[in-house]
PDB file of N, CA and C in Angstrom:
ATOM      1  N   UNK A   1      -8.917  -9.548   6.552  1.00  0.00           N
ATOM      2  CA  UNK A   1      -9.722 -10.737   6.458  1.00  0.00           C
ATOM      3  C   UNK A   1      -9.473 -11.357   5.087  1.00  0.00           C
ATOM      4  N   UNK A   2      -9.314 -12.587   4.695  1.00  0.00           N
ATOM      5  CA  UNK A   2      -9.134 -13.256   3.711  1.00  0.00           C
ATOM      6  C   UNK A   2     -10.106 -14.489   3.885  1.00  0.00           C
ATOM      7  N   UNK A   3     -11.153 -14.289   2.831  1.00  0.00           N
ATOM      8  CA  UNK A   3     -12.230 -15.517   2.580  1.00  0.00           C
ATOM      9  C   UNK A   3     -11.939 -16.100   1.158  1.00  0.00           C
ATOM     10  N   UNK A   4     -12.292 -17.640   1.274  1.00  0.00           N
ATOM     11  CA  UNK A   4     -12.376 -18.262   0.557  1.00  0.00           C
ATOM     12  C   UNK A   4     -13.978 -18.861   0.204  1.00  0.00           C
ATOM     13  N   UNK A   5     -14.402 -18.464   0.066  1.00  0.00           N
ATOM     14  CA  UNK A   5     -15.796 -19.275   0.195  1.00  0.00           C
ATOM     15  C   UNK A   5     -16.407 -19.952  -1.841  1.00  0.00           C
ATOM     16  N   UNK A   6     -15.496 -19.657  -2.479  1.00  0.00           N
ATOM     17  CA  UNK A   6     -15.771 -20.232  -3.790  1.00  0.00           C
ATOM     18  C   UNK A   6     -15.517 -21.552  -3.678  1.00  0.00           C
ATOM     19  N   UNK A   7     -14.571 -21.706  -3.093  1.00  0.00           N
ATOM     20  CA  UNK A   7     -14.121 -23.096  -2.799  1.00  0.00           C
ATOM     21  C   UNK A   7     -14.619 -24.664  -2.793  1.00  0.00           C
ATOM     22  N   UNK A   8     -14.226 -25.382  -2.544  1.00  0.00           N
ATOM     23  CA  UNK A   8     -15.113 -26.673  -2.471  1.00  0.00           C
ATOM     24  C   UNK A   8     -14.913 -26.461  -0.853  1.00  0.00           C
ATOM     25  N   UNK A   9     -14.339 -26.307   0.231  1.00  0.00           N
ATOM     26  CA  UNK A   9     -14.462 -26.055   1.546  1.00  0.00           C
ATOM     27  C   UNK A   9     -13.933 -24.505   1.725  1.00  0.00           C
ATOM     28  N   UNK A  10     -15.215 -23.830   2.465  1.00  0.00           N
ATOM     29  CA  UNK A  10     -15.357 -22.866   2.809  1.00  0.00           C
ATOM     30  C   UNK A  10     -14.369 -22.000   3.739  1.00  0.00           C
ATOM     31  N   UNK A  11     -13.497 -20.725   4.238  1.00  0.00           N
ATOM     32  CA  UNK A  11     -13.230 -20.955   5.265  1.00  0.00           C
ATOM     33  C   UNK A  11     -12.917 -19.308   4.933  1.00  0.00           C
ATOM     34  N   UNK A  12     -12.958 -18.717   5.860  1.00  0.00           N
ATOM     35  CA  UNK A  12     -12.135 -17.821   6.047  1.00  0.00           C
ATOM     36  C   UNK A  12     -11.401 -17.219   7.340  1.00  0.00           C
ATOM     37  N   UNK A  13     -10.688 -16.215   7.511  1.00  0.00           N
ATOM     38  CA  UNK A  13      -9.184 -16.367   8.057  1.00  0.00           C
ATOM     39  C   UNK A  13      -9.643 -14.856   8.457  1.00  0.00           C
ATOM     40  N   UNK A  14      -9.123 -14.558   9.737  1.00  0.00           N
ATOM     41  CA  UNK A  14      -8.999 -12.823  10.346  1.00  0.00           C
ATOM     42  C   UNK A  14      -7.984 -12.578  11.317  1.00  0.00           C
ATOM     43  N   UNK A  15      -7.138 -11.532  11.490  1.00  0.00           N
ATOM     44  CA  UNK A  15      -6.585 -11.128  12.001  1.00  0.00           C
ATOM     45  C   UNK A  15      -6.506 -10.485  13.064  1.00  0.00           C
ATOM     46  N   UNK A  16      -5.859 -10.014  14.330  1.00  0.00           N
ATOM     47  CA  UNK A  16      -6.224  -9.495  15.384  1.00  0.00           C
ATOM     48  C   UNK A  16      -5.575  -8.428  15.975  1.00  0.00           C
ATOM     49  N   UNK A  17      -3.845  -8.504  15.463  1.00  0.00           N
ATOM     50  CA  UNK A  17      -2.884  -8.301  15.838  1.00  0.00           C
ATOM     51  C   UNK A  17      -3.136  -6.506  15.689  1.00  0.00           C
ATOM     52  N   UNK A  18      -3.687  -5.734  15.071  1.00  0.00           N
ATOM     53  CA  UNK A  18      -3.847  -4.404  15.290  1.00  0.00           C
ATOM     54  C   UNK A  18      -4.161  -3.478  16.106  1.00  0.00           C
ATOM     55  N   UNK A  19      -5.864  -4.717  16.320  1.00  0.00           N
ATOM     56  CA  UNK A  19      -6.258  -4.163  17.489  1.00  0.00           C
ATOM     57  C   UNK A  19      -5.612  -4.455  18.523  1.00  0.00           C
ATOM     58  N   UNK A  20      -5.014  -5.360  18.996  1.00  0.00           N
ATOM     59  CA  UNK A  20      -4.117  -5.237  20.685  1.00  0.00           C
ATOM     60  C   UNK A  20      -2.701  -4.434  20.529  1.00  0.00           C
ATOM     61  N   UNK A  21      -2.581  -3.838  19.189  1.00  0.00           N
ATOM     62  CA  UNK A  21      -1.460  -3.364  18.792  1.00  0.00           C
ATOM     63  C   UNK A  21       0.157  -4.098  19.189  1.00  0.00           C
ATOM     64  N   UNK A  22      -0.049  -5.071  18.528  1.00  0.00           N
ATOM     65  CA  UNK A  22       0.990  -6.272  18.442  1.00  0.00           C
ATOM     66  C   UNK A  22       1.719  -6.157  17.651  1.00  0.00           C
ATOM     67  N   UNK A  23       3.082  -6.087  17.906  1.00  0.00           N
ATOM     68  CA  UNK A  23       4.068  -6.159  16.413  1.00  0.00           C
ATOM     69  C   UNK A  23       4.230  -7.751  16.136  1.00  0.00           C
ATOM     70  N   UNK A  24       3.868  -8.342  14.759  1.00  0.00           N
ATOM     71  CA  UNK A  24       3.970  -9.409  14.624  1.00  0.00           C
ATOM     72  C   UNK A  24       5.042  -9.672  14.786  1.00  0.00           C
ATOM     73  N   UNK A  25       6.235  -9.362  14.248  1.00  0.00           N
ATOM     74  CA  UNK A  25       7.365  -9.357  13.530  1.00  0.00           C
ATOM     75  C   UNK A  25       8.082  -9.944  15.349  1.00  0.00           C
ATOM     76  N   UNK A  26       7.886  -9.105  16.607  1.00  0.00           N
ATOM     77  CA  UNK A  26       7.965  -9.329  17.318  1.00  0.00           C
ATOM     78  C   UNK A  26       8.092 -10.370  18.291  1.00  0.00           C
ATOM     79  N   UNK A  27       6.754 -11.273  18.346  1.00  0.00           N
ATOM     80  CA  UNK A  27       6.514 -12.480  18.713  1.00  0.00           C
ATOM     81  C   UNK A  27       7.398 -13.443  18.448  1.00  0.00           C
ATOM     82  N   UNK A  28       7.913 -14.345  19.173  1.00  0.00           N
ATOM     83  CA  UNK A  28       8.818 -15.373  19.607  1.00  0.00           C
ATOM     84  C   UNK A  28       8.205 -16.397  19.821  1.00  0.00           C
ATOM     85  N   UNK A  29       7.171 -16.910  20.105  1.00  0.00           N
ATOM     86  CA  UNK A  29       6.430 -18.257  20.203  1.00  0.00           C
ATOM     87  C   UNK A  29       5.158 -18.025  20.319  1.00  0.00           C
ATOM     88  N   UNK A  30       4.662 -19.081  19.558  1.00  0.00           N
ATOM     89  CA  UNK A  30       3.597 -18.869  19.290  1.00  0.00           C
ATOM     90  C   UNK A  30       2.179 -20.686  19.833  1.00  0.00           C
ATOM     91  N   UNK A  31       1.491 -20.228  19.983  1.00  0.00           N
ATOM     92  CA  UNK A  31       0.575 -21.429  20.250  1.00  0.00           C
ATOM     93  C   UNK A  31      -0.447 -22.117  19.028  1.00  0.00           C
ATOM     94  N   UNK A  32      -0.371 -22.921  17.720  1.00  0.00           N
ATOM     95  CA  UNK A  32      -1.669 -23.224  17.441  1.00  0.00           C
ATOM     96  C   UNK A  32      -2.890 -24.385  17.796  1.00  0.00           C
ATOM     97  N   UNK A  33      -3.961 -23.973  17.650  1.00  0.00           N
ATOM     98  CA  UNK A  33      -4.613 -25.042  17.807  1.00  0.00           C
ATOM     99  C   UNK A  33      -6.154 -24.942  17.382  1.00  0.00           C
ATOM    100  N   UNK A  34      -6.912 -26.055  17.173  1.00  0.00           N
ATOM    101  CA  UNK A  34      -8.596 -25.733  16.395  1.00  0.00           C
ATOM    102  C   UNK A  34      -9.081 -26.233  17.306  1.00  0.00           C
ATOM    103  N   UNK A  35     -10.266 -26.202  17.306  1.00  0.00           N
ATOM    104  CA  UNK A  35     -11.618 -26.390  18.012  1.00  0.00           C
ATOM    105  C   UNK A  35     -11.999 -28.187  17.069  1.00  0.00           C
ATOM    106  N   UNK A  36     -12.626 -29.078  18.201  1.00  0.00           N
ATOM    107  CA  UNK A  36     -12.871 -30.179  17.130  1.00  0.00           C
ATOM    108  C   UNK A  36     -14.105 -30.744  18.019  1.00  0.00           C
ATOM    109  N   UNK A  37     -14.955 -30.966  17.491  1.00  0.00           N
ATOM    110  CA  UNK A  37     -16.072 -31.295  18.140  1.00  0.00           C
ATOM    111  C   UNK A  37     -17.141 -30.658  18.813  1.00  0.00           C
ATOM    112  N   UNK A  38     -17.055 -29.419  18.514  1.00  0.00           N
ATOM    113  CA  UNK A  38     -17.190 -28.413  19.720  1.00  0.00           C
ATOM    114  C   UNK A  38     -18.705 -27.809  19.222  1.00  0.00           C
ATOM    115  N   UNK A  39     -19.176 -27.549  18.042  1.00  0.00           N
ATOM    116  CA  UNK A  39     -20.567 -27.002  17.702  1.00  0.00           C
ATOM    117  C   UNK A  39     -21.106 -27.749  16.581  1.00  0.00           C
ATOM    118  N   UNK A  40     -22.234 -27.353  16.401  1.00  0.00           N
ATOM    119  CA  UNK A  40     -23.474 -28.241  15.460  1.00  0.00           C
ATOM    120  C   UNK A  40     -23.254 -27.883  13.966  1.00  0.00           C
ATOM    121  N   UNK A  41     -22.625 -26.705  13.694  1.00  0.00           N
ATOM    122  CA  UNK A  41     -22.729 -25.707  12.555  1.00  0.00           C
ATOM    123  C   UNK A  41     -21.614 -26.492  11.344  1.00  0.00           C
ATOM    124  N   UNK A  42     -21.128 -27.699  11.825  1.00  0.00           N
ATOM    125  CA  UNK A  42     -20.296 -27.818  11.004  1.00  0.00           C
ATOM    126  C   UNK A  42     -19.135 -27.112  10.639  1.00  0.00           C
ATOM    127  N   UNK A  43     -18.454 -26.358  11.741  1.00  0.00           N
ATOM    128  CA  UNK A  43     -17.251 -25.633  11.426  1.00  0.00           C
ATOM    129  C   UNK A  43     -16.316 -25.956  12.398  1.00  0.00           C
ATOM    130  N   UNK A  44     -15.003 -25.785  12.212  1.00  0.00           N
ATOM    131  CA  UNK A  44     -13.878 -25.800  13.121  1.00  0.00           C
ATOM    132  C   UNK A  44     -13.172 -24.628  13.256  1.00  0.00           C
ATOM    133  N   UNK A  45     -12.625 -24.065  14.325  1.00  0.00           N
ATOM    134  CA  UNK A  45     -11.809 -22.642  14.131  1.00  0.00           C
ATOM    135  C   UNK A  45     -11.011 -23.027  15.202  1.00  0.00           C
ATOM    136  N   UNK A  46      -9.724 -22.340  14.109  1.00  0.00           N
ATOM    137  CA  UNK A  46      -8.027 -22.722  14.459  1.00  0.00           C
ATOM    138  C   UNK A  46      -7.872 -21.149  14.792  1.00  0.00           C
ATOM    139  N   UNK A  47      -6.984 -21.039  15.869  1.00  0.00           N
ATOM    140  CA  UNK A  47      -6.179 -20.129  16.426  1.00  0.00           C
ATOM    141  C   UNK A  47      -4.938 -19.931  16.255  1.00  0.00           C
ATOM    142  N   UNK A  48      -4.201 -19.157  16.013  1.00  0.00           N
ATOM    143  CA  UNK A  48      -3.042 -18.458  16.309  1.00  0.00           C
ATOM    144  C   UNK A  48      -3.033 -17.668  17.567  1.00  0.00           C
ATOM    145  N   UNK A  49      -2.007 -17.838  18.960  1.00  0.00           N
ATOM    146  CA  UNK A  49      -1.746 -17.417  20.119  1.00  0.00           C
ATOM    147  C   UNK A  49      -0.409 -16.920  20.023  1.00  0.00           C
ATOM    148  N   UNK A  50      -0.487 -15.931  20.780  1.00  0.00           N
ATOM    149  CA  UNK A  50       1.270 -15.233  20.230  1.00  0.00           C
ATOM    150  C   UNK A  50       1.251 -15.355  21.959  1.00  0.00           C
ATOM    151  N   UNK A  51       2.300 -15.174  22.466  1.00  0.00           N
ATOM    152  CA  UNK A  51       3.096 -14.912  23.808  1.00  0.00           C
ATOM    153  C   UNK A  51       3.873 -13.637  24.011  1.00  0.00           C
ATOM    154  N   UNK A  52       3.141 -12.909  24.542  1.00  0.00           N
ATOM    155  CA  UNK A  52       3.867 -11.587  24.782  1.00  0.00           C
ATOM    156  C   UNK A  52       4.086 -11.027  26.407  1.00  0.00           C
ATOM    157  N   UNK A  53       5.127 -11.243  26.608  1.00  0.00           N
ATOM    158  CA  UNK A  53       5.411 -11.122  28.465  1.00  0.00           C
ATOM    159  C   UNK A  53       4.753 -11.793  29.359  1.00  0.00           C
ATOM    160  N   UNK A  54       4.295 -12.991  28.733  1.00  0.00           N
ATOM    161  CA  UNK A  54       3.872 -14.351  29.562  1.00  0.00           C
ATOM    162  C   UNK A  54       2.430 -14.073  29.677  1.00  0.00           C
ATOM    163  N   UNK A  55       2.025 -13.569  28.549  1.00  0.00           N
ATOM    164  CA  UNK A  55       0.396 -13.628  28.302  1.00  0.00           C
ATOM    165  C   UNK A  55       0.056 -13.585  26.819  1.00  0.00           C
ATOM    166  N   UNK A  56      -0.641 -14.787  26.382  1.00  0.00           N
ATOM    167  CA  UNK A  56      -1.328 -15.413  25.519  1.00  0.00           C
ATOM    168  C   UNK A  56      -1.944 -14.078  24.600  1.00  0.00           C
ATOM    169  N   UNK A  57      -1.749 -13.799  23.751  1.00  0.00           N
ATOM    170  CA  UNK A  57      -2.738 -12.887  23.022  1.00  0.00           C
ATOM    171  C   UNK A  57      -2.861 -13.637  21.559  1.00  0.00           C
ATOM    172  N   UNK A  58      -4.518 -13.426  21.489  1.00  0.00           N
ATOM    173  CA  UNK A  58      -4.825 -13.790  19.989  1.00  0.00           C
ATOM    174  C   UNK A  58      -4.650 -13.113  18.669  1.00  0.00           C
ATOM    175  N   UNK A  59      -3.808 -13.804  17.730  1.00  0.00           N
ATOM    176  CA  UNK A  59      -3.512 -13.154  16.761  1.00  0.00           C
ATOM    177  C   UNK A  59      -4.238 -13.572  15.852  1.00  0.00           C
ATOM    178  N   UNK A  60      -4.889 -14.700  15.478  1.00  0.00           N
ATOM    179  CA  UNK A  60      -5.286 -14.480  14.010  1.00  0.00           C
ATOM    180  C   UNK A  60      -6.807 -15.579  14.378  1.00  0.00           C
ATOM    181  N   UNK A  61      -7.669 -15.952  13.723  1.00  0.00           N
ATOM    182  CA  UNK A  61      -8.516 -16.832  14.128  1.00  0.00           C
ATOM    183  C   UNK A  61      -8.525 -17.312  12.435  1.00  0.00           C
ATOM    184  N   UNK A  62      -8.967 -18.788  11.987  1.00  0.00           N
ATOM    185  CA  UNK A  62      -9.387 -19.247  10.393  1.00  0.00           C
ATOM    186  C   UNK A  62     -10.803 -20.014  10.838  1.00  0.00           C
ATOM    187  N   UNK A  63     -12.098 -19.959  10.406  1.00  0.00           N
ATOM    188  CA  UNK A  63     -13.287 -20.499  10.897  1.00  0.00           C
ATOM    189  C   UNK A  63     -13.302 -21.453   9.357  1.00  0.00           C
ATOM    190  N   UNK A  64     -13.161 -23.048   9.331  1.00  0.00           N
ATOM    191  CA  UNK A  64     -13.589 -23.679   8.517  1.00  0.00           C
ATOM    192  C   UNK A  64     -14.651 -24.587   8.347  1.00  0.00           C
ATOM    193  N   UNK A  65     -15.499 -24.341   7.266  1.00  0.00           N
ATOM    194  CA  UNK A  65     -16.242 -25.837   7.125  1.00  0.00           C
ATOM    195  C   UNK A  65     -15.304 -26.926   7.461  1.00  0.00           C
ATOM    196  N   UNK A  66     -16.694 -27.871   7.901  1.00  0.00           N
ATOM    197  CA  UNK A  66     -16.238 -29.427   8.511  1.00  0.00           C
ATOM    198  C   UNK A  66     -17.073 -29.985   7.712  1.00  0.00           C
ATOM    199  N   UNK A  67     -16.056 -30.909   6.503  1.00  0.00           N
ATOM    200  CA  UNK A  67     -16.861 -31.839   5.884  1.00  0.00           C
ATOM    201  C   UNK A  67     -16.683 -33.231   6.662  1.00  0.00           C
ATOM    202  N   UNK A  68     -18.012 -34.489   5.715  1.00  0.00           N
ATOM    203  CA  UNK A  68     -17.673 -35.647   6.526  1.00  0.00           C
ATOM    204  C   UNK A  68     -16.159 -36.539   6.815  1.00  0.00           C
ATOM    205  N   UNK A  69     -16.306 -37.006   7.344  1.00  0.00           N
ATOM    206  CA  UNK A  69     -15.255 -37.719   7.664  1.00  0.00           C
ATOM    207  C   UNK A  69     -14.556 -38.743   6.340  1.00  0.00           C
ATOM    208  N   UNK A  70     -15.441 -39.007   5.595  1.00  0.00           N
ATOM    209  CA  UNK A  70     -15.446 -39.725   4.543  1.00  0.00           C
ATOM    210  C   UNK A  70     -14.599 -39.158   3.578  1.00  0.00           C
ATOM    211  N   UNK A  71     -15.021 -37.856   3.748  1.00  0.00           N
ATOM    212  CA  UNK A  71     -14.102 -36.329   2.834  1.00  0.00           C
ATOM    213  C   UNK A  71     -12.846 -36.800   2.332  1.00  0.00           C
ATOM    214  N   UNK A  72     -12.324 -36.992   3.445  1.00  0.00           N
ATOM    215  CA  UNK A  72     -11.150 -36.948   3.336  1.00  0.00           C
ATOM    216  C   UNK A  72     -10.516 -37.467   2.668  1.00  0.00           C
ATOM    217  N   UNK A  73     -10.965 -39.006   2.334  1.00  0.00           N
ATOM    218  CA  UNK A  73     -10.566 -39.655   1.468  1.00  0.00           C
ATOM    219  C   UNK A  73     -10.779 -39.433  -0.071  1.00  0.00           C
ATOM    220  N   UNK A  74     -11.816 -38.563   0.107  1.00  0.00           N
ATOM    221  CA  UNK A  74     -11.873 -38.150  -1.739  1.00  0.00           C
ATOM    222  C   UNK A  74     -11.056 -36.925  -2.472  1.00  0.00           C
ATOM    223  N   UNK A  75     -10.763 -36.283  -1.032  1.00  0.00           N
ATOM    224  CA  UNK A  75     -10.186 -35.180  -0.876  1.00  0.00           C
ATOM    225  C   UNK A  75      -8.749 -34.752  -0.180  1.00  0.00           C
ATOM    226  N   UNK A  76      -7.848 -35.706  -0.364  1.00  0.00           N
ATOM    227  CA  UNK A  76      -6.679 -36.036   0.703  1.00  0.00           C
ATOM    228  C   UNK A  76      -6.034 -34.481   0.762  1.00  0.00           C
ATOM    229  N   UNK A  77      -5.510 -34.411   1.958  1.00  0.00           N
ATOM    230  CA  UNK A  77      -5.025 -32.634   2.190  1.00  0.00           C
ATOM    231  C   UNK A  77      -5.723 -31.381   1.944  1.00  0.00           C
ATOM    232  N   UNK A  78      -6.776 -31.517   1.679  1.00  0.00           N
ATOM    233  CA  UNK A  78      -7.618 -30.248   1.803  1.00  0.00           C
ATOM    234  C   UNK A  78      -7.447 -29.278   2.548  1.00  0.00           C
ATOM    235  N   UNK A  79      -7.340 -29.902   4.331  1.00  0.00           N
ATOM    236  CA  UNK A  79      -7.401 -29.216   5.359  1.00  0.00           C
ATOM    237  C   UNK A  79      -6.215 -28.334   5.165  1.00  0.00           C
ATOM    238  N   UNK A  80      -4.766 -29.501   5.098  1.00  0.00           N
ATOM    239  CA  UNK A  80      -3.397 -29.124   4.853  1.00  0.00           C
ATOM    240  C   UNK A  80      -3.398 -27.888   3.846  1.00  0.00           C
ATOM    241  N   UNK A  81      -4.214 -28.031   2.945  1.00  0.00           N
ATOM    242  CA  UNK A  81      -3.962 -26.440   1.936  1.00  0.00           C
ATOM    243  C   UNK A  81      -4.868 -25.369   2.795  1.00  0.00           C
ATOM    244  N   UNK A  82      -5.950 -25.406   3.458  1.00  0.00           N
ATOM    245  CA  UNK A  82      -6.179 -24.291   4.062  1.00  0.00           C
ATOM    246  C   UNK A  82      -5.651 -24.088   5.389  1.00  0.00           C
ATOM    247  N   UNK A  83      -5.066 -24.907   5.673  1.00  0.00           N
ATOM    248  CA  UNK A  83      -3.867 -24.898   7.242  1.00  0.00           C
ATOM    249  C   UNK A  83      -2.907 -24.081   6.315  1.00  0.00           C
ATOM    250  N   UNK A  84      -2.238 -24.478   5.332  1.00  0.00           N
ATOM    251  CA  UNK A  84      -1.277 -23.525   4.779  1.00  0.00           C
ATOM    252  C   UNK A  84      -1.143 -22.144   4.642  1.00  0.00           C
ATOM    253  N   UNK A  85      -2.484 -21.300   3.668  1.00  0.00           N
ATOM    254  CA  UNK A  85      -2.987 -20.330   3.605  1.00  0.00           C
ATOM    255  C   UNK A  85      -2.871 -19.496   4.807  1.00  0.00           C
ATOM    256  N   UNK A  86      -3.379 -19.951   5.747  1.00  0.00           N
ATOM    257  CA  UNK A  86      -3.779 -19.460   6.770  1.00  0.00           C
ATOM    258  C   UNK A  86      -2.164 -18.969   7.394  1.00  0.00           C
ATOM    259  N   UNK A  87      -1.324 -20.055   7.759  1.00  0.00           N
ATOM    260  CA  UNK A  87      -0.110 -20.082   8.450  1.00  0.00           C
ATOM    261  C   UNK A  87       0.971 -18.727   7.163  1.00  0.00           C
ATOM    262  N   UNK A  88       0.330 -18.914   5.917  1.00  0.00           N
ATOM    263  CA  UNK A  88       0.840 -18.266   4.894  1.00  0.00           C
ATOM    264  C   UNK A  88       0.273 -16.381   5.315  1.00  0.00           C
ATOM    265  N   UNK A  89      -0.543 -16.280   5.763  1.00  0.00           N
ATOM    266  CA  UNK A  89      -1.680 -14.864   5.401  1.00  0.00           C
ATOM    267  C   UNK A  89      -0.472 -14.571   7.061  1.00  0.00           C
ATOM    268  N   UNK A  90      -0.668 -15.226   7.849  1.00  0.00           N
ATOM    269  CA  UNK A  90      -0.087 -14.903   9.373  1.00  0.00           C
ATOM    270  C   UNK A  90       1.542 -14.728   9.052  1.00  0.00           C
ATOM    271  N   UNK A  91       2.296 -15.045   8.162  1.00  0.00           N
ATOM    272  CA  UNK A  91       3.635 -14.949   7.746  1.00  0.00           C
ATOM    273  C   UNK A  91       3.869 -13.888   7.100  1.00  0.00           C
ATOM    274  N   UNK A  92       2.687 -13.487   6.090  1.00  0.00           N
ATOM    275  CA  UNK A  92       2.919 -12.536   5.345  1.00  0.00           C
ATOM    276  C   UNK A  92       2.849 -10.864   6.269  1.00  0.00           C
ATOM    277  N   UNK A  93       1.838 -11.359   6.949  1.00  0.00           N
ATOM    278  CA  UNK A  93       2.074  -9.998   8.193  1.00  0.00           C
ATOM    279  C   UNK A  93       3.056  -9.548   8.953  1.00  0.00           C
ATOM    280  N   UNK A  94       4.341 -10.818   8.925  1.00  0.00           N
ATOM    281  CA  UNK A  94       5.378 -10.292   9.753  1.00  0.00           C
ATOM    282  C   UNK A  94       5.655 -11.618  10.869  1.00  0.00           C
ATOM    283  N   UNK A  95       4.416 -12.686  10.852  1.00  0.00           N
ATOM    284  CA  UNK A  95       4.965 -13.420  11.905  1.00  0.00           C
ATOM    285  C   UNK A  95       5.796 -14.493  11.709  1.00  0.00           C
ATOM    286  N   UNK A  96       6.995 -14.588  12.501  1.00  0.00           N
ATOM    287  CA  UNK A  96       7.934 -15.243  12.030  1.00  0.00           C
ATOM    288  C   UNK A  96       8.458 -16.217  13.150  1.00  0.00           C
ATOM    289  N   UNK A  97       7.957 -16.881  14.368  1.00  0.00           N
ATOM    290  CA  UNK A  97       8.433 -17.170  15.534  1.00  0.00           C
ATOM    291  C   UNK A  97       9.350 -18.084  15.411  1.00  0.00           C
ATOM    292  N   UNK A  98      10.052 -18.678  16.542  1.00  0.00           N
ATOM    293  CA  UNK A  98      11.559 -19.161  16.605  1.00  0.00           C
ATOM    294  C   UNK A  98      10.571 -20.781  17.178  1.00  0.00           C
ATOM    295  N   UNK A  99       9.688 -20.398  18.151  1.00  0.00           N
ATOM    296  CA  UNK A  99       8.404 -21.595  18.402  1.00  0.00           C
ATOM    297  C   UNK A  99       7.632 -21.519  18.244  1.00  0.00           C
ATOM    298  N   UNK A 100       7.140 -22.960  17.626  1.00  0.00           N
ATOM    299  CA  UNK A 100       5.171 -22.959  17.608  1.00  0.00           C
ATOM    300  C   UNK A 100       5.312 -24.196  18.302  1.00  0.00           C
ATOM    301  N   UNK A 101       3.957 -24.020  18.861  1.00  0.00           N
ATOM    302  CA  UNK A 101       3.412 -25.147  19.914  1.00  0.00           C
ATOM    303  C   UNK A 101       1.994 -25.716  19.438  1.00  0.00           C
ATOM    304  N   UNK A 102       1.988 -26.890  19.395  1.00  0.00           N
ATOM    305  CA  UNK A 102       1.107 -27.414  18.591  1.00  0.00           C
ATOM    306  C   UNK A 102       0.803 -29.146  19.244  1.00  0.00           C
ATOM    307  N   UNK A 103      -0.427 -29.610  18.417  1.00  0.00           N
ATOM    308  CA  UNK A 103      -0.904 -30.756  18.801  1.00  0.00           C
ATOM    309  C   UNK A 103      -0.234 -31.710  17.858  1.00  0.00           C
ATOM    310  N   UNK A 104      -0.887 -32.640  18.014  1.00  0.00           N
ATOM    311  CA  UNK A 104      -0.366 -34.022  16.590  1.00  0.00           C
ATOM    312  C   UNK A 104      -1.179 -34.014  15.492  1.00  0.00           C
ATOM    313  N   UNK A 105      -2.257 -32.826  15.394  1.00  0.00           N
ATOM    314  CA  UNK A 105      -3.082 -32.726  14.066  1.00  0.00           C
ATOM    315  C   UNK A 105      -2.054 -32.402  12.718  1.00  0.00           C
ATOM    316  N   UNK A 106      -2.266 -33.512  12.149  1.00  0.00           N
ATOM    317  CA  UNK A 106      -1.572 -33.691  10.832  1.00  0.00           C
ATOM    318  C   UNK A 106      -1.546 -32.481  10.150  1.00  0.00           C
ATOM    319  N   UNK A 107      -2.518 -32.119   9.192  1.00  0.00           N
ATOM    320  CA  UNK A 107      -3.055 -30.513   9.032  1.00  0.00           C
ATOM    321  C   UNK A 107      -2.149 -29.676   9.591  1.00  0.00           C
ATOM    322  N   UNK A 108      -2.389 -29.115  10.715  1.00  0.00           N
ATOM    323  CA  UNK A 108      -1.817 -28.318  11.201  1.00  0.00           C
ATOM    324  C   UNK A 108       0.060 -28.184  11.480  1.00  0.00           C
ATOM    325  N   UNK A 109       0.419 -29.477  11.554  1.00  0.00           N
ATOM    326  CA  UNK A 109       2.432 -29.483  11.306  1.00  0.00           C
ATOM    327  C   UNK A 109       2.535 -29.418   9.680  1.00  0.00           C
ATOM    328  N   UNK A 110       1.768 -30.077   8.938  1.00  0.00           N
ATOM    329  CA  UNK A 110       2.376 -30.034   7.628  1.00  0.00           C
ATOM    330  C   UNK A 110       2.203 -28.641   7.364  1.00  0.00           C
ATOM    331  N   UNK A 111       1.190 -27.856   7.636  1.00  0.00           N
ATOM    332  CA  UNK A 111       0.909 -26.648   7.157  1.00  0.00           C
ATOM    333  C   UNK A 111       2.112 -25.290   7.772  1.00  0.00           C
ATOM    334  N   UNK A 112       2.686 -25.892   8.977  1.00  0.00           N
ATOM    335  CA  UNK A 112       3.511 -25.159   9.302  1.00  0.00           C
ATOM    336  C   UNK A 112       5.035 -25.175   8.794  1.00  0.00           C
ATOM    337  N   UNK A 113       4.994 -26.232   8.376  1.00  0.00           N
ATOM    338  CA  UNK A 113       6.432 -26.734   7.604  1.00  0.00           C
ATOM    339  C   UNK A 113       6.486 -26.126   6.218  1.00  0.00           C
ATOM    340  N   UNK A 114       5.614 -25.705   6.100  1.00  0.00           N
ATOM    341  CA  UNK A 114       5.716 -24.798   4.819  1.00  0.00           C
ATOM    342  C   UNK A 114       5.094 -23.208   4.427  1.00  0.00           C
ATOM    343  N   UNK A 115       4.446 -22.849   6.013  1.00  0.00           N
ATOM    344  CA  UNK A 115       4.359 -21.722   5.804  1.00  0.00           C
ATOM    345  C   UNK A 115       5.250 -20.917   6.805  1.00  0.00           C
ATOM    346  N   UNK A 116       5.533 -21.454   8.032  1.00  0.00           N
ATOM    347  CA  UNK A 116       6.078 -20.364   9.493  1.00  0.00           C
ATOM    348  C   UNK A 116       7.848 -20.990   9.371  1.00  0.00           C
TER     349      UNK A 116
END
């Protein structure tokens, strides 16, 4: 587990891959994607999905504060540095895939272009 919570946005990051006894290193494509709109609490949580013999297993989960929308502008790339981290903590374990599958969330490609 790797938390950030000193931060100016909160977030921290967990892993999964042990318990289903997953070799990261293994995995060949991978799925990401966050949650957006989805609860009251002010948080978003991004997934890591690995593909292993044509079934989805979860490898890593990152649960972040959701600041306002306004944020962003005072705060340009925020998300992008804890999209990084995250794609960074999942690299450092071994995952290295040949694909990721992903949405058009900005955040989430820039963060992969420099961590997977």
């Amino acid at each position: 587990m790797y938390s950030h919570i000193d931060e100016r946005r909160r977030y921290f990051c967990w892993f999964l891959h042990e318990a289903f006894s997953i070799e990261m290193e293994a995995i060949v494509e991978v799925y990401i994607d966050s949650t957006h709109k989805t609860n009251n609490n002010k948080a978003e949580l991004f997934a890591i999905i690995g593909e292993e013999n044509g079934t989805g297993i979860p490898l890593g989960y990152m649960l972040m504060e959701k600041k306002p929308k306004e944020d962003s502008a005072l705060y340009p790339r925020e998300v992008t540095v804890c999209c990084t981290r995250f794609f960074k903590y999942a690299r450092d374990l071994g995952l290295n895939p040949t694909l990721v599958r992903i949405d058009k969330s900005t955040a989430e490609i820039n963060g992969i272009k420099v961590s997977i």
